[in-house]
C-alpha atoms as a PDB file:
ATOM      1  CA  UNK A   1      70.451  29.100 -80.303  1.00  0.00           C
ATOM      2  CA  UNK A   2      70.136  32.477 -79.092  1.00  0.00           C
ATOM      3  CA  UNK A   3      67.438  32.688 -76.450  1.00  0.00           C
ATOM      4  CA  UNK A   4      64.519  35.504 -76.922  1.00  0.00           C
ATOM      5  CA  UNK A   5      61.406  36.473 -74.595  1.00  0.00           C
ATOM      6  CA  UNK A   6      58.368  38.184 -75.209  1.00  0.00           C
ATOM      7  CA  UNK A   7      57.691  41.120 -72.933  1.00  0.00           C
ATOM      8  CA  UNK A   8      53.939  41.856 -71.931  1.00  0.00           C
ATOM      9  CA  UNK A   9      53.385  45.902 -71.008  1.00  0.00           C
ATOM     10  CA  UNK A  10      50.551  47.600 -70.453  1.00  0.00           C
ATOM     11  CA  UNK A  11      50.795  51.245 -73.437  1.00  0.00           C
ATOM     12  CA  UNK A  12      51.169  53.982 -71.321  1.00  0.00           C
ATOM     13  CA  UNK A  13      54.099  56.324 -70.908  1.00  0.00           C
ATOM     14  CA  UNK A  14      55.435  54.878 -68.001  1.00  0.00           C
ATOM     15  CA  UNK A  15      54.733  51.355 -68.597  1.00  0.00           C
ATOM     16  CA  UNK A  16      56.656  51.274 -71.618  1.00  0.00           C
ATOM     17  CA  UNK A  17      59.378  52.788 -70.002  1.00  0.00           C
ATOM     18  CA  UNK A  18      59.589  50.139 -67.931  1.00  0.00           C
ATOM     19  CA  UNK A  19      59.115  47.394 -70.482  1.00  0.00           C
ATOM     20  CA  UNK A  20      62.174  48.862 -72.097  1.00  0.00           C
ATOM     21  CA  UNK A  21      64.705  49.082 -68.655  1.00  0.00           C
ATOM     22  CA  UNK A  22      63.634  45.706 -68.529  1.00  0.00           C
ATOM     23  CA  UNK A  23      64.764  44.890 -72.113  1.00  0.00           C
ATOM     24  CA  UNK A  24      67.840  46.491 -71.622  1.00  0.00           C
ATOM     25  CA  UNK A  25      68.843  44.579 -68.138  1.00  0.00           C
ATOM     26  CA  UNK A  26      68.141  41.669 -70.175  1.00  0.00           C
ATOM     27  CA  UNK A  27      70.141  42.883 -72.906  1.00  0.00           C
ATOM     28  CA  UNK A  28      72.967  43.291 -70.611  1.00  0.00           C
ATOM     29  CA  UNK A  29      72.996  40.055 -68.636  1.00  0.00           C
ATOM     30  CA  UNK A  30      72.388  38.018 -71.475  1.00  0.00           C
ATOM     31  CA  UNK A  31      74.971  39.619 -73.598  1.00  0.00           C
ATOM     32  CA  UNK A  32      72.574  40.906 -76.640  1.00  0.00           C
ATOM     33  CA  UNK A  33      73.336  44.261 -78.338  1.00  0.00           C
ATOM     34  CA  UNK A  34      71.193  47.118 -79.082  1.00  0.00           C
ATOM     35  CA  UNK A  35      70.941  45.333 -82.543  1.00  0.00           C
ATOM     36  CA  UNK A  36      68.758  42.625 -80.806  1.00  0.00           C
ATOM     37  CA  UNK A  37      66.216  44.311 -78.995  1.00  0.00           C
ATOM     38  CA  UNK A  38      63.172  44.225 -80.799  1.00  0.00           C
ATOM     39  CA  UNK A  39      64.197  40.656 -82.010  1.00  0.00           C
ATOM     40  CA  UNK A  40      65.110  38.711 -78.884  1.00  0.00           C
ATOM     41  CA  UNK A  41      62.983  40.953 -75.823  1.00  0.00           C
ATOM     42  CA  UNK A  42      59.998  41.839 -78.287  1.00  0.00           C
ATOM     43  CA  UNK A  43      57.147  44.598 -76.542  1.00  0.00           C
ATOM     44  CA  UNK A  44      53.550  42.807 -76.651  1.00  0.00           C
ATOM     45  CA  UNK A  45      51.507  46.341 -76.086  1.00  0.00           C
ATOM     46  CA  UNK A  46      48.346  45.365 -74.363  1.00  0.00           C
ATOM     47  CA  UNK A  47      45.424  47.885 -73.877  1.00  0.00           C
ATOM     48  CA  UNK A  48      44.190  46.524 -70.414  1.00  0.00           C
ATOM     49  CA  UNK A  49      40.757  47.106 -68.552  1.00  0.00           C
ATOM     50  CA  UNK A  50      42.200  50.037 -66.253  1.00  0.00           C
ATOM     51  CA  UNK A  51      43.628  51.314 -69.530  1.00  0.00           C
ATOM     52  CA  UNK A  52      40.023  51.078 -71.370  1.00  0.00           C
ATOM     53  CA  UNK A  53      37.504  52.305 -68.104  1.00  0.00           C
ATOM     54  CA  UNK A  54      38.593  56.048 -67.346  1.00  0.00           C
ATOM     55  CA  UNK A  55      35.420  57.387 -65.917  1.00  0.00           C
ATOM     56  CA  UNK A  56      35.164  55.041 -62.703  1.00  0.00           C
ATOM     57  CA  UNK A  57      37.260  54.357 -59.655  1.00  0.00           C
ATOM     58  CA  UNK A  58      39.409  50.910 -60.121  1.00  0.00           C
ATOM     59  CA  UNK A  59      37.361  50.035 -56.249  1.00  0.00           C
ATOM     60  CA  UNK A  60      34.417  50.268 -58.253  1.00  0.00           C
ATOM     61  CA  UNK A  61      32.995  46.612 -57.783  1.00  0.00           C
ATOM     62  CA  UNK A  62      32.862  46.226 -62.339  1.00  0.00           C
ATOM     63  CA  UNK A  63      35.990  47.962 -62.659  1.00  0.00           C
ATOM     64  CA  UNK A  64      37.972  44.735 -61.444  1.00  0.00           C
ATOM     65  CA  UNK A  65      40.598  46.995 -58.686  1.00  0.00           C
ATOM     66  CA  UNK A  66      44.444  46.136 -58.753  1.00  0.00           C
ATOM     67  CA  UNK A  67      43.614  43.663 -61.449  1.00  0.00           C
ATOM     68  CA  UNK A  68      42.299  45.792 -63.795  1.00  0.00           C
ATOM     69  CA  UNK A  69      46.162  46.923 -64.698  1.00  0.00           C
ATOM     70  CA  UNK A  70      47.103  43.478 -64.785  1.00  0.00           C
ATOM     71  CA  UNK A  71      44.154  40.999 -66.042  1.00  0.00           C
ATOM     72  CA  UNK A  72      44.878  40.852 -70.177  1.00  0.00           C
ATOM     73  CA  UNK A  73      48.972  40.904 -69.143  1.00  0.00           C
ATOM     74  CA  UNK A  74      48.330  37.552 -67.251  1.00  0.00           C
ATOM     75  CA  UNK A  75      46.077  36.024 -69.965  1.00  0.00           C
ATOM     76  CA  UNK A  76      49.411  36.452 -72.331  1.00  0.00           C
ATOM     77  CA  UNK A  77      51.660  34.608 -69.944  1.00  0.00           C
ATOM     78  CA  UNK A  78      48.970  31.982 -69.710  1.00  0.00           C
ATOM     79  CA  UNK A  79      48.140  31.422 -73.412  1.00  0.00           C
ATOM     80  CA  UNK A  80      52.057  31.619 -74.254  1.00  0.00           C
ATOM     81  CA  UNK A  81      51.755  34.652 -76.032  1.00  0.00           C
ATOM     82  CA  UNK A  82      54.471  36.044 -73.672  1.00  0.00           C
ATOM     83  CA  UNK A  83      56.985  35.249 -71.403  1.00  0.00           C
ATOM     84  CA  UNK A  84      57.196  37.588 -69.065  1.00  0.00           C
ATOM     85  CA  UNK A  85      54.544  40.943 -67.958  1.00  0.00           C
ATOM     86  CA  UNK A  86      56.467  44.126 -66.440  1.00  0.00           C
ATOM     87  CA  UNK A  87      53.897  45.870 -64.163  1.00  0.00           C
ATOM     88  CA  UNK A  88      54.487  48.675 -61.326  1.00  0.00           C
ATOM     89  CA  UNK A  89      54.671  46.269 -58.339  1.00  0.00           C
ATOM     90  CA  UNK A  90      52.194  48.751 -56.560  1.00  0.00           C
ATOM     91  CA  UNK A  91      49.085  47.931 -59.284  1.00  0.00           C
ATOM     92  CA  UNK A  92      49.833  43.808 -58.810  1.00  0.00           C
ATOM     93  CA  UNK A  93      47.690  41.910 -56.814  1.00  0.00           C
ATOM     94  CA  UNK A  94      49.221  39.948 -54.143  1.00  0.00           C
ATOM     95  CA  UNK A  95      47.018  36.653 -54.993  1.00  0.00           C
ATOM     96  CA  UNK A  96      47.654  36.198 -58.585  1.00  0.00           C
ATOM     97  CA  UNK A  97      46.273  33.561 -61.301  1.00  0.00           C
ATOM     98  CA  UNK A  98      47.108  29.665 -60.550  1.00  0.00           C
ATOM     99  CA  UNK A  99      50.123  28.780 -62.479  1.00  0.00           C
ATOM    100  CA  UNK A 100      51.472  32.690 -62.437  1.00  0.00           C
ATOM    101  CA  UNK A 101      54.340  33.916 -59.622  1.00  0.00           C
ATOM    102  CA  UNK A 102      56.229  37.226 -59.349  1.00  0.00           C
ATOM    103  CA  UNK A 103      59.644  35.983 -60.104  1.00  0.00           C
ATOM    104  CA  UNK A 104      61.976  39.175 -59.949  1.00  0.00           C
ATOM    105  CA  UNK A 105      61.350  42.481 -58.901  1.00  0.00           C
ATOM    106  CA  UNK A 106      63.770  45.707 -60.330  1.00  0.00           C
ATOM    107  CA  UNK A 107      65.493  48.378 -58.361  1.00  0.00           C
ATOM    108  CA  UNK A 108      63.455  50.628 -56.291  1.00  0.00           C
ATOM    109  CA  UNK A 109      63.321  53.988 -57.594  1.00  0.00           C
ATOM    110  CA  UNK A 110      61.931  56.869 -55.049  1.00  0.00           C
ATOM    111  CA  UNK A 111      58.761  55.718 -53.154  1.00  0.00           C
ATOM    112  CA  UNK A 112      57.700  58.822 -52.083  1.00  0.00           C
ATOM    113  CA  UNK A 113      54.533  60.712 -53.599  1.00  0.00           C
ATOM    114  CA  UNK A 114      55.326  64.308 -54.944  1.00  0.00           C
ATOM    115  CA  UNK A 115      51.948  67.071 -54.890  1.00  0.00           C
ATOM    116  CA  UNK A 116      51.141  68.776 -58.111  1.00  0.00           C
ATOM    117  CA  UNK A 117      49.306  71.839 -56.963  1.00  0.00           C
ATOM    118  CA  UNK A 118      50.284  74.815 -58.879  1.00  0.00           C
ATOM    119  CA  UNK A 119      53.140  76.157 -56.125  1.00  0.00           C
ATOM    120  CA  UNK A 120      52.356  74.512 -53.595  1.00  0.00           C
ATOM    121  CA  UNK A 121      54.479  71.297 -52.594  1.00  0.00           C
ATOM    122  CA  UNK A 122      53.032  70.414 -49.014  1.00  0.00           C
ATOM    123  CA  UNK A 123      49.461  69.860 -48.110  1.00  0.00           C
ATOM    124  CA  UNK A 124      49.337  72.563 -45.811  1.00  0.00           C
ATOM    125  CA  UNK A 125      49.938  75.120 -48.342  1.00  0.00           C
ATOM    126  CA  UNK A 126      46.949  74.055 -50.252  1.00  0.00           C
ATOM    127  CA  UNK A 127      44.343  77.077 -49.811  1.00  0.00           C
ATOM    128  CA  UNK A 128      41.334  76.095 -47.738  1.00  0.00           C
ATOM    129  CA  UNK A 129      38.556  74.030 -49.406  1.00  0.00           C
ATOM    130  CA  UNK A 130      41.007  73.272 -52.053  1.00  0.00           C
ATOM    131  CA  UNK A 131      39.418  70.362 -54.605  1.00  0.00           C
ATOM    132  CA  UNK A 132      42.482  67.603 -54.470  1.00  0.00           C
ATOM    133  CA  UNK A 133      41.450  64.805 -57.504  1.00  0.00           C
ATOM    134  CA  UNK A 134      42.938  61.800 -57.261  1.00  0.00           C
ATOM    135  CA  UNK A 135      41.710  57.905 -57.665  1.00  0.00           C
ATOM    136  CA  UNK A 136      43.696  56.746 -55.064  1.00  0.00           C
ATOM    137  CA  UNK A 137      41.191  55.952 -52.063  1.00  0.00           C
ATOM    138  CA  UNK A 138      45.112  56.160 -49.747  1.00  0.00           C
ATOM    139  CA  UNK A 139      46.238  59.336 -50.954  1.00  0.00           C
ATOM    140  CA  UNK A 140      42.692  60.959 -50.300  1.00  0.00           C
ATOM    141  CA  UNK A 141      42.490  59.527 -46.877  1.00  0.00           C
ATOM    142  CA  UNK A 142      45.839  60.620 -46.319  1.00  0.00           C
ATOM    143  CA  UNK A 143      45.042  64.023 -47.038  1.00  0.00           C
ATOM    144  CA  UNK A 144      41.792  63.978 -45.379  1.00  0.00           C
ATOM    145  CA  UNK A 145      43.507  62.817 -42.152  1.00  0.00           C
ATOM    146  CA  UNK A 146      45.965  65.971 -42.449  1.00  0.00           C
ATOM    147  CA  UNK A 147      43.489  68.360 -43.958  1.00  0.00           C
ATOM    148  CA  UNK A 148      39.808  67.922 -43.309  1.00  0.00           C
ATOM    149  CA  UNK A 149      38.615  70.740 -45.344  1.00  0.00           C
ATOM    150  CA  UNK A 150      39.605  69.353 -48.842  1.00  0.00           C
ATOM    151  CA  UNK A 151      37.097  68.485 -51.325  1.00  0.00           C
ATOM    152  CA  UNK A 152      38.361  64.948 -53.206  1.00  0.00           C
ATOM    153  CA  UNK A 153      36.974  64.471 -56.556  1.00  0.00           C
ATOM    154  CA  UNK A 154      38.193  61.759 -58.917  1.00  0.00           C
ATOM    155  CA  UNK A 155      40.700  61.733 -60.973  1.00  0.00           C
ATOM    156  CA  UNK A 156      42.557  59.520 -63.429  1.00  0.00           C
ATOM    157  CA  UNK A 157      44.166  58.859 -66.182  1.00  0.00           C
ATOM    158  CA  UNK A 158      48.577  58.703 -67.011  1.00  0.00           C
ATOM    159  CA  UNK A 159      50.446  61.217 -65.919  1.00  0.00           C
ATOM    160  CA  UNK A 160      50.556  63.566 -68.817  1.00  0.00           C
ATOM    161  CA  UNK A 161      46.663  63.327 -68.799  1.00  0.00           C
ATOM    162  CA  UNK A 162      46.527  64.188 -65.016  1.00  0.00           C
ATOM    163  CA  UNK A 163      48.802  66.863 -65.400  1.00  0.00           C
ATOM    164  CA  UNK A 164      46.943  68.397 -68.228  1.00  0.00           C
ATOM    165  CA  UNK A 165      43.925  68.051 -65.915  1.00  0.00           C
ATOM    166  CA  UNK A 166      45.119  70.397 -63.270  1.00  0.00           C
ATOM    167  CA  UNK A 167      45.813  73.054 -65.683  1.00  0.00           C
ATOM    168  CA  UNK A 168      42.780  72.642 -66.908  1.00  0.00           C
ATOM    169  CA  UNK A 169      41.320  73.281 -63.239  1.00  0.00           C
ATOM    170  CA  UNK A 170      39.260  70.371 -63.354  1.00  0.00           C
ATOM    171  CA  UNK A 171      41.035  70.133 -59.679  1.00  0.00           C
ATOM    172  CA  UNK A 172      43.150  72.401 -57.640  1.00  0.00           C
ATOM    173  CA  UNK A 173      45.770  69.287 -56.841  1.00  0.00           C
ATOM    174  CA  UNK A 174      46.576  66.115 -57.234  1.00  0.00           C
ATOM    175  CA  UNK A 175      49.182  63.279 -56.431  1.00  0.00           C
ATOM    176  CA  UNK A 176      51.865  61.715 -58.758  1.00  0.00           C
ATOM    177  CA  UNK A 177      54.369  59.094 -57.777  1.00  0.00           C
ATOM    178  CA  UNK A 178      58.319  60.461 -57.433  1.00  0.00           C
ATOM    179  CA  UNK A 179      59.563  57.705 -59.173  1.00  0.00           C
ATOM    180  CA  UNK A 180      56.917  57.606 -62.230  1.00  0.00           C
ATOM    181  CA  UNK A 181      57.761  61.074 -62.750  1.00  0.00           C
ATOM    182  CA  UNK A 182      61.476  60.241 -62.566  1.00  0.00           C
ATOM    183  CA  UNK A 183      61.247  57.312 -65.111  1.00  0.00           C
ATOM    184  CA  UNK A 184      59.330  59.395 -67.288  1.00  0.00           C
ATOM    185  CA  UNK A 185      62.647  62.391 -67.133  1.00  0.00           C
ATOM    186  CA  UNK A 186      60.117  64.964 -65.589  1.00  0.00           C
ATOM    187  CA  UNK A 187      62.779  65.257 -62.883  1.00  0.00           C
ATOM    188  CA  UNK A 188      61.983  68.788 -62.444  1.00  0.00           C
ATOM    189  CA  UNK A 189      58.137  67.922 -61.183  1.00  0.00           C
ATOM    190  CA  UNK A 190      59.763  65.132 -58.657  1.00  0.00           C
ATOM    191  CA  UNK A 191      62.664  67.484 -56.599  1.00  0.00           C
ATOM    192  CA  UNK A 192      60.671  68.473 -53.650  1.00  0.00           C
ATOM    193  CA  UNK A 193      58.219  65.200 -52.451  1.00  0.00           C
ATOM    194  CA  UNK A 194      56.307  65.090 -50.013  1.00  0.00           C
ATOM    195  CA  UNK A 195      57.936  63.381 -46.736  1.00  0.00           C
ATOM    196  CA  UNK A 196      57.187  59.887 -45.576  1.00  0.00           C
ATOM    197  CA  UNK A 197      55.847  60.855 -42.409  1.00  0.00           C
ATOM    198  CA  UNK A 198      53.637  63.359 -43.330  1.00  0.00           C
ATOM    199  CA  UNK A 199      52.360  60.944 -46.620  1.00  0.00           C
ATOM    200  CA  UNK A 200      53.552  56.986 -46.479  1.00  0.00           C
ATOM    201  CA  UNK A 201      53.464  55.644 -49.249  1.00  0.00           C
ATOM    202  CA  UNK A 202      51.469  52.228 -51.336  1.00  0.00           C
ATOM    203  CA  UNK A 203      53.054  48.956 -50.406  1.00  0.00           C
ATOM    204  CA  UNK A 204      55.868  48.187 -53.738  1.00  0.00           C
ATOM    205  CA  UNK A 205      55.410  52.137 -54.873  1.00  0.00           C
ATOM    206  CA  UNK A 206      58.634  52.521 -57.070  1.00  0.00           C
ATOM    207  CA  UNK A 207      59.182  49.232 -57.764  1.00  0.00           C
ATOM    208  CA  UNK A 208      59.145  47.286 -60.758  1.00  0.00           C
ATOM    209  CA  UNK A 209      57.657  43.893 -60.643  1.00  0.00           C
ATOM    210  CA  UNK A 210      57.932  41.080 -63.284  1.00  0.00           C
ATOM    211  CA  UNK A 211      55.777  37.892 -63.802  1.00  0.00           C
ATOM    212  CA  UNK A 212      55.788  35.045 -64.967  1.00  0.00           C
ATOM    213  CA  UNK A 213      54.584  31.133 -65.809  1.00  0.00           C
ATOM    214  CA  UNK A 214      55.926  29.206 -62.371  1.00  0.00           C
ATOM    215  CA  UNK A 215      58.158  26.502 -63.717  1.00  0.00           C
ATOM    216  CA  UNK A 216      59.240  28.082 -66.889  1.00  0.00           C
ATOM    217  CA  UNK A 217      63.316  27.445 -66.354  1.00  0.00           C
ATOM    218  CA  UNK A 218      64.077  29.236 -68.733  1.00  0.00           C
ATOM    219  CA  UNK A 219      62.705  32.872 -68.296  1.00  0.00           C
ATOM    220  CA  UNK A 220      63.934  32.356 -63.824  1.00  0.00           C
ATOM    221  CA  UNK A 221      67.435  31.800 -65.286  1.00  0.00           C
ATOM    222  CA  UNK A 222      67.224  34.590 -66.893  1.00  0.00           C
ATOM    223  CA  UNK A 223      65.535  36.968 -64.344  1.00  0.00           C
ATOM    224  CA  UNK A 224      67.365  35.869 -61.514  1.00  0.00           C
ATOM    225  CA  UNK A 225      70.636  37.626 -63.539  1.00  0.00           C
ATOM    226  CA  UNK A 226      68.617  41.136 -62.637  1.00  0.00           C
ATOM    227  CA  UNK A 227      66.452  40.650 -59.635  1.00  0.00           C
ATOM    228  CA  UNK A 228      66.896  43.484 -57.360  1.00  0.00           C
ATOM    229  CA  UNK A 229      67.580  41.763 -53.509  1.00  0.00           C
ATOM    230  CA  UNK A 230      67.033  44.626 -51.076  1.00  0.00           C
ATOM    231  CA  UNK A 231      64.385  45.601 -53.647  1.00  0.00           C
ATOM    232  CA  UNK A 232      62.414  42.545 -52.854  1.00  0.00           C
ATOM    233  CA  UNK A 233      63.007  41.963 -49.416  1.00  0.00           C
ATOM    234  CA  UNK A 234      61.121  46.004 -49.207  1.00  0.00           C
ATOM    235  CA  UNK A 235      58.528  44.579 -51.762  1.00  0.00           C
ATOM    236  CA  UNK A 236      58.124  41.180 -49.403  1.00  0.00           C
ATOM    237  CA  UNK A 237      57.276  43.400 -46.287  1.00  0.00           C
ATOM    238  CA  UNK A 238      55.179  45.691 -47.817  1.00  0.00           C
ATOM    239  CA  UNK A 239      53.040  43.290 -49.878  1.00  0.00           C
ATOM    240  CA  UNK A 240      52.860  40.707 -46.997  1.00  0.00           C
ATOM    241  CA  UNK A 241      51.116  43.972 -44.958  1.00  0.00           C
ATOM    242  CA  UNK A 242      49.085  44.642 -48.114  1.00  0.00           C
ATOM    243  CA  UNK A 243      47.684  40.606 -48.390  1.00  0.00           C
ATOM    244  CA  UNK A 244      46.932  40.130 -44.425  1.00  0.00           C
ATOM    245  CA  UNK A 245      44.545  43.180 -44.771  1.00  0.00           C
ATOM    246  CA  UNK A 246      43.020  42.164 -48.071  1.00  0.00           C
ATOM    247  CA  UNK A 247      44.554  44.854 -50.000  1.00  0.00           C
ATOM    248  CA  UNK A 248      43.246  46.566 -52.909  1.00  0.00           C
ATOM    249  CA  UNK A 249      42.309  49.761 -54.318  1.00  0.00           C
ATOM    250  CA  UNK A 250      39.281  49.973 -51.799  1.00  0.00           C
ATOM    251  CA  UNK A 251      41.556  49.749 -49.233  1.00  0.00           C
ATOM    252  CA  UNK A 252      43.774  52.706 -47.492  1.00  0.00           C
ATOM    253  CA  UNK A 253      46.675  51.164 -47.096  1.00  0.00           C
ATOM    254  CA  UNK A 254      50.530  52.580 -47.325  1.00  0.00           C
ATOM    255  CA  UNK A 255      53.559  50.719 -46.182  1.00  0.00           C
ATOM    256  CA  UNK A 256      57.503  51.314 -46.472  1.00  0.00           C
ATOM    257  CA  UNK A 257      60.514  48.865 -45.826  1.00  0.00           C
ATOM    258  CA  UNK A 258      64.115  50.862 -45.501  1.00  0.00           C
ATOM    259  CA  UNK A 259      66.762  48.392 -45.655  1.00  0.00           C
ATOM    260  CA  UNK A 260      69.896  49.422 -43.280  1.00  0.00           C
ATOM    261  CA  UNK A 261      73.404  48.785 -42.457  1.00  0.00           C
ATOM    262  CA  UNK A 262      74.182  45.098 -40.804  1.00  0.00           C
ATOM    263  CA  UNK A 263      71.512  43.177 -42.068  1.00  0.00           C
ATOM    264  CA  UNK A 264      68.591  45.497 -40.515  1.00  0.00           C
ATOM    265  CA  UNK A 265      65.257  46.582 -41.648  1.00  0.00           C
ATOM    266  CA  UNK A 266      62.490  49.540 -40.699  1.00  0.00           C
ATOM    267  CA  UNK A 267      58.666  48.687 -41.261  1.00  0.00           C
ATOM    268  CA  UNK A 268      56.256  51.226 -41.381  1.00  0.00           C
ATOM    269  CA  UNK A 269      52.801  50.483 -42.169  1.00  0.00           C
ATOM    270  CA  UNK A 270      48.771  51.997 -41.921  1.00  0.00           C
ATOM    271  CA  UNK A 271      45.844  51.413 -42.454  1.00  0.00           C
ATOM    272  CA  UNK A 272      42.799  54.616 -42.776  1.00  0.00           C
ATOM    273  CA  UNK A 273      39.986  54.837 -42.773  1.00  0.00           C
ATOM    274  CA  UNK A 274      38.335  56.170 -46.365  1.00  0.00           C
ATOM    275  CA  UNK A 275      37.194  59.542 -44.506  1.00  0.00           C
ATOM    276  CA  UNK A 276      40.718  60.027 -43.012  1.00  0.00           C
ATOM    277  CA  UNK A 277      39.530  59.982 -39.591  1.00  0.00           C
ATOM    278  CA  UNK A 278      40.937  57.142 -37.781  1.00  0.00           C
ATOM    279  CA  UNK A 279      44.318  55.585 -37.986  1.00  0.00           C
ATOM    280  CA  UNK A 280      46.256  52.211 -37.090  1.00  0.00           C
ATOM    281  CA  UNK A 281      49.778  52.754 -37.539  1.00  0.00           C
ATOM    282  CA  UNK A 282      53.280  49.999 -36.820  1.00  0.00           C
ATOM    283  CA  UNK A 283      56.881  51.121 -36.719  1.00  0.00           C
ATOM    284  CA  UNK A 284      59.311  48.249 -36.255  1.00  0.00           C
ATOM    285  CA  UNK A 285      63.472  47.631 -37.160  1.00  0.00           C
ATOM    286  CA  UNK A 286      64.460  44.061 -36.826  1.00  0.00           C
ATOM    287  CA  UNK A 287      67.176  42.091 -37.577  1.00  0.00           C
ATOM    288  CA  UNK A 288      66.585  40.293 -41.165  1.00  0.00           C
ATOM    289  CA  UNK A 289      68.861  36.995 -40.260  1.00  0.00           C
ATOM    290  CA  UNK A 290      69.708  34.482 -42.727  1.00  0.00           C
ATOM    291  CA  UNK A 291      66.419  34.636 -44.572  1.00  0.00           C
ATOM    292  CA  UNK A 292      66.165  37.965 -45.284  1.00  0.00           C
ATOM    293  CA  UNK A 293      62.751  37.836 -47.813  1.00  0.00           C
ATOM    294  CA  UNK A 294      60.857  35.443 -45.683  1.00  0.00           C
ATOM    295  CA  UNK A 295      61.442  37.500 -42.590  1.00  0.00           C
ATOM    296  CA  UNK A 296      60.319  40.684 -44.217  1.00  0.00           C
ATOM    297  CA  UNK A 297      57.170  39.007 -45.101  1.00  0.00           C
ATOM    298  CA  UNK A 298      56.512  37.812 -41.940  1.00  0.00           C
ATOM    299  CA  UNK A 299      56.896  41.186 -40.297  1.00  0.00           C
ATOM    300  CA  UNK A 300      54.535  42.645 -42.720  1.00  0.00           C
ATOM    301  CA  UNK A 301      51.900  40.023 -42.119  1.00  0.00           C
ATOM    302  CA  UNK A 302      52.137  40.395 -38.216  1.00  0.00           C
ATOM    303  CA  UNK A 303      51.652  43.987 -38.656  1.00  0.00           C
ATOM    304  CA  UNK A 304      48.488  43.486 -40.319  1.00  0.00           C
ATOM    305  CA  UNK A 305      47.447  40.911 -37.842  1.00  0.00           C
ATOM    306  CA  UNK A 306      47.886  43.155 -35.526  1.00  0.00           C
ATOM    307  CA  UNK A 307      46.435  46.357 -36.973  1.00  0.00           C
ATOM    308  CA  UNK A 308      43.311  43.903 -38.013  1.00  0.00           C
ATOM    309  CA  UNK A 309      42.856  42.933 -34.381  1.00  0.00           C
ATOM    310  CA  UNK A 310      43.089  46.605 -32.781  1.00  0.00           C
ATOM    311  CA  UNK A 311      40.985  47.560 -35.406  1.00  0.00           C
ATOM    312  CA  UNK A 312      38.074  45.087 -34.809  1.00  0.00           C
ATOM    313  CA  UNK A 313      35.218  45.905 -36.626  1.00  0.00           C
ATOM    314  CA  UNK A 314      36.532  49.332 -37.143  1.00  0.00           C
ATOM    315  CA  UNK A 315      38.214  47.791 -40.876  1.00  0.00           C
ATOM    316  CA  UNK A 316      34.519  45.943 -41.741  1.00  0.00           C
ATOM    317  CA  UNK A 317      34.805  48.664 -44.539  1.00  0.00           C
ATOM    318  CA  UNK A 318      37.385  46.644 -46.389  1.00  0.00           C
ATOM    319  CA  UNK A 319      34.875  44.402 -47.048  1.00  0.00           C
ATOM    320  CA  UNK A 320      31.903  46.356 -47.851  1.00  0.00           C
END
């Protein structure tokens, strides 16, 4: 009997473009044919509550933050409707539902952000007082810490809709994600990002994350054929720095993991202040050793030990 798995995805561009690289890594490593697509890795299209609420900020407290991508997507995997949900690792919570786990994660495309601003590719090309829109509390305080004299309004929606928003003028810039822009083949938009030191990016930005019931056999067999190691041993870091600090979309975080030659690893990691004016920063290269994942992790968690206790009450606003 030929085994088949229902694939949860949120409807937008990019999300289904990522549904379908996962159906066709499943394809491959379980031997299926195009034939068999639709038939053994169905699409379940959800509309979720991020999808649905376009006029507030995903920190606002009824909007639900990182889960607001990801709420109906886990309700399917609980009720059985599907077997696995493909999210953008960056939009997953790091606590998720009881009975839930993030059992594979795909290859990391580029994690870098790219500016949409007209001709401008670097912040300080923007003219002054420019209005930058963007939801992402990081990416404003980002920009705020390099240029004070922005105006940030928000802005969301997919990237087509952002896109058409800037022409519009309804802001002079905003931020899209290298490697959304690259899944989506609008290459051309992506060539010239902006550099991680002058704009780190979220924890997991680029990668692919898939979830599923824990002690469903039968769908771990299968991912484990196209789980992505260095891919998750970057996500491990980065989301253990997200998790100390409580991350979520209220909170300015960025972090970055670069694997290396001989079994080495870079960590990078911040957290900002909304406003952009203060700054806690770690840069650390360790040795991974014979548990590469779990060391990761525990790297990124020290950092944001550490970061929380320099800080003091300086981070109470991750909690307000």
């Amino acid at each position: 009997m030929q085994t088949s798995f229902a694939i949860a995805t949120r409807g937008s561009p990019l999300a289904l473009a990522q549904a379908r690289m996962t159906q066709t890594l499943l394809m491959h490593a379980l031997g299926a044919d195009e034939s068999e697509r639709e038939t053994r890795f169905p699409l379940r299209v959800m509309k979720t509550t991020g999808d649905r609420i376009q006029d507030r900020l995903l920190a606002d407290a009824d909007v639900g933050g990182k889960g607001a991508f990801t709420k109906e997507l886990e309700e399917a995997l609980l009720r059985g409707d599907a077997d696995l949900a493909v999210h953008s690792l960056k939009d997953l919570p790091t606590r998720l539902p009881d009975g839930l786990h993030l059992a594979a994660v795909l290859e990391r495309e580029d994690p870098r952000d790219v500016l949409i601003a007209g001709g401008a590719t670097r912040l300080a090309e923007l003219k002054e007082g420019a209005v930058l829109g963007t939801a992402s509390l990081r990416r404003a305080a980002q920009a705020l810490a390099r240029r004070p004299d922005l105006t940030v309004v928000p802005l969301r929606g997919n990237v087509d809709t952002r896109l058409r928003k800037i022409k519009a003028g309804e802001a002079d810039a905003t931020f899209l994600a290298a490697a959304g822009l690259r899944r989506l083949n609008m290459m051309h938009l992506a060539e010239d990002p902006l550099p991680t030191d002058e704009m780190l990016p979220a924890a997991a930005q680029g990668i692919v994350g898939i979830e599923t019931r824990q002690g469903d056999s039968r769908v771990a067999e299968a991912l484990a054929l196209i789980d992505h190691e260095a891919s998750a041993i970057a996500g491990a870091a980065e989301r253990g720095f997200l998790d100390t600090l409580d991350g979520s979309c209220r909170t300015p975080v960025a972090a970055l993991a670069e694997l290396q030659d001989g079994g080495r690893m870079r960590l990078r990691a911040e957290a900002i202040t909304p406003d952009g004016k203060r700054a806690w920063r770690r840069d650390e290269t360790i040795d991974l050793g014979g548990e590469p994942r779990q060391t990761a992790q525990a790297l990124g968690e020290r950092f944001g030990r550490e970061i929380r206790d320099e800080a003091g009450g300086a981070l109470d606003w991750l909690h307000e």
